[in-house]
Protein backbone atom coordinates (compact mmCIF):
# COMPACT_ATOMS: atom_id res chain seq x y z
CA UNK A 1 -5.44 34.01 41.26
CA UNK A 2 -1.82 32.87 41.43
CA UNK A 3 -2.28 30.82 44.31
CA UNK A 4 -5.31 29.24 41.56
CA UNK A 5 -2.63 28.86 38.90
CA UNK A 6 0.17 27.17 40.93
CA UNK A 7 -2.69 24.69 41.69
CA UNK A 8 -3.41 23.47 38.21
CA UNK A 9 0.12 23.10 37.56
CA UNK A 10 1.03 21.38 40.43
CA UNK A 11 -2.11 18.74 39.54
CA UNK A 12 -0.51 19.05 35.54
CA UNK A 13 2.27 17.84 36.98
CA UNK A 14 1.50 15.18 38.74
CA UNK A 15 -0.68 13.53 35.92
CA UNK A 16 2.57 14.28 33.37
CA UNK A 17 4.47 11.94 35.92
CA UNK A 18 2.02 9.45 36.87
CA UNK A 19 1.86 9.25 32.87
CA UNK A 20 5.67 8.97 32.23
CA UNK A 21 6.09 6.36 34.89
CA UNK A 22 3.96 4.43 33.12
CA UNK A 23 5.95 5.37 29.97
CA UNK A 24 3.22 6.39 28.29
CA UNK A 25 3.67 8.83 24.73
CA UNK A 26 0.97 11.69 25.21
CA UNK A 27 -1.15 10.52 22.29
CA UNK A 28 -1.56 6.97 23.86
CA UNK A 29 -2.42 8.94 27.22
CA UNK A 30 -4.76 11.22 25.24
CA UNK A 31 -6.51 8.48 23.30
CA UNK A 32 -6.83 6.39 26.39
CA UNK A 33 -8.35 9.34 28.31
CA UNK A 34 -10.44 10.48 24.99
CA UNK A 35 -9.21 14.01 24.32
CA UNK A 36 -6.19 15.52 22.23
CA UNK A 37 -2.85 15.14 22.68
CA UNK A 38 -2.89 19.51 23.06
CA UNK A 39 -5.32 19.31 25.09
CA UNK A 40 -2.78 16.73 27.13
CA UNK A 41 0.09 19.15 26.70
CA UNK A 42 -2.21 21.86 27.88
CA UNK A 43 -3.39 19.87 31.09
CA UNK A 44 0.01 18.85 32.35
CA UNK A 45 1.67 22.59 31.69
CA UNK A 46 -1.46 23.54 33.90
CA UNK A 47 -2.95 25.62 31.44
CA UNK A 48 -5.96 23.69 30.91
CA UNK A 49 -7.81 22.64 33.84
CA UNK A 50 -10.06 19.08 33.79
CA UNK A 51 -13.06 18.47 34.67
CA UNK A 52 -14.69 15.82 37.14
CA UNK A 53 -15.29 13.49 34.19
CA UNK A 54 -11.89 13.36 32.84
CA UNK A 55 -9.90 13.18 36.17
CA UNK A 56 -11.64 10.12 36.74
CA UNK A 57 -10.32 9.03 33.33
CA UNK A 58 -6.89 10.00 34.13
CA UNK A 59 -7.18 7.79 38.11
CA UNK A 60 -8.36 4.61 35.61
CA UNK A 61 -5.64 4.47 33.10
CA UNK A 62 -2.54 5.67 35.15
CA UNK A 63 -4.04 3.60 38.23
CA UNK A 64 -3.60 6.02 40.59
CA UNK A 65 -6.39 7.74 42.81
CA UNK A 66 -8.25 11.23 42.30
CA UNK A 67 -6.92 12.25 45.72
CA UNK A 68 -3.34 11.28 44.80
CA UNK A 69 -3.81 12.89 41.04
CA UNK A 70 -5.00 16.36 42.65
CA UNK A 71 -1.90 16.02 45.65
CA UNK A 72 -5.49 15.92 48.48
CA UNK A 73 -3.60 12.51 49.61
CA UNK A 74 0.31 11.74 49.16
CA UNK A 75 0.97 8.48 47.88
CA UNK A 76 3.01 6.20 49.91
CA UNK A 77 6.50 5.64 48.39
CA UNK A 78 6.41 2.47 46.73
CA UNK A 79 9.48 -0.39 47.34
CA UNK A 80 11.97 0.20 44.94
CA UNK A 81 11.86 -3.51 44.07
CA UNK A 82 7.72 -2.95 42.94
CA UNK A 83 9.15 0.14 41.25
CA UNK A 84 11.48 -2.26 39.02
CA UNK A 85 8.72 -4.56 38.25
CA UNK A 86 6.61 -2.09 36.73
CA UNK A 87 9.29 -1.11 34.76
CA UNK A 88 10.09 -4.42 33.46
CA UNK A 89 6.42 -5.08 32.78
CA UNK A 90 6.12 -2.29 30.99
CA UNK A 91 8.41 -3.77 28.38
CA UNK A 92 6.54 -6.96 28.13
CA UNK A 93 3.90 -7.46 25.53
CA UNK A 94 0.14 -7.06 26.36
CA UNK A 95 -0.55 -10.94 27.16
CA UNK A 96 2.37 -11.01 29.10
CA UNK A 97 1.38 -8.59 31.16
CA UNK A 98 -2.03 -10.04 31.75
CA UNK A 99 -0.30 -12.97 32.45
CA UNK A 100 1.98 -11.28 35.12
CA UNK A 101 -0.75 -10.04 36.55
CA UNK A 102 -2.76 -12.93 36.98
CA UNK A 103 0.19 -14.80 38.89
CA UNK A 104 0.77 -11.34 40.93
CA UNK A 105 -3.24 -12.02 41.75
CA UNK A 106 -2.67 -16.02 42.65
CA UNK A 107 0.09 -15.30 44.59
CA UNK A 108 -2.08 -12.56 46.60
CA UNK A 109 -5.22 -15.43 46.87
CA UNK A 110 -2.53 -18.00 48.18
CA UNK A 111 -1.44 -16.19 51.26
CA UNK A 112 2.04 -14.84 52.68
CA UNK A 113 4.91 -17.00 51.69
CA UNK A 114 5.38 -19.85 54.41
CA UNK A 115 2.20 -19.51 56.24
CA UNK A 116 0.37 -22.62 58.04
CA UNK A 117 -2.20 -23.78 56.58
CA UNK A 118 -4.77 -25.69 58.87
């Protein structure tokens, strides 16, 4: 039963720091997922477990996958200088972001820097 326990808080976990990297409050997690902010608090001191439905939630708004939420797949560490954008974006309003995005997306749809193009 321990061994049970020590599962759902090591999955709690996870999902508390997937949401403070994204510096996230627990209500704006909570509404974004659709439950409480106790039942948050509850998840991510493992003492409330989710279900199916709600983990999926959790993969769409901290953008992260089920497997990597639930520790079935580690996550690759990510540069430290992708790590600093996120942070900075994270301080930029909601169209700014959008925008950042969309020139993160042209600058995947152009191609790595300096390549021939025929």
């Amino acid at each position: 039963m321990s061994d049970e326990s020590d599962k759902w808080r090591a999955i709690g976990e996870r999902l508390r720091q997937a949401r403070e990297y994204l510096e996230l409050k627990q209500e704006e997690a909570a509404d974004a997922i659709g439950i409480s902010r106790s039942a948050l608090s509850l998840v991510e001191n493992g003492r409330r477990k989710v279900d199916a439905v709600e983990l999926g939630r959790f993969s769409q708004v901290y953008g992260q996958s089920i497997e990597a939420l639930t520790g079935s797949a580690e996550l690759p560490p990510l540069p430290e200088s992708v790590q600093a954008l996120a942070r900075a974006a994270t301080e930029l309003s909601s169209d700014d972001r959008a925008e950042l995005l969309r020139f993160a997306e042209f600058l995947q749809m152009r191609g790595p820097r300096g390549e021939e193009r025929g």
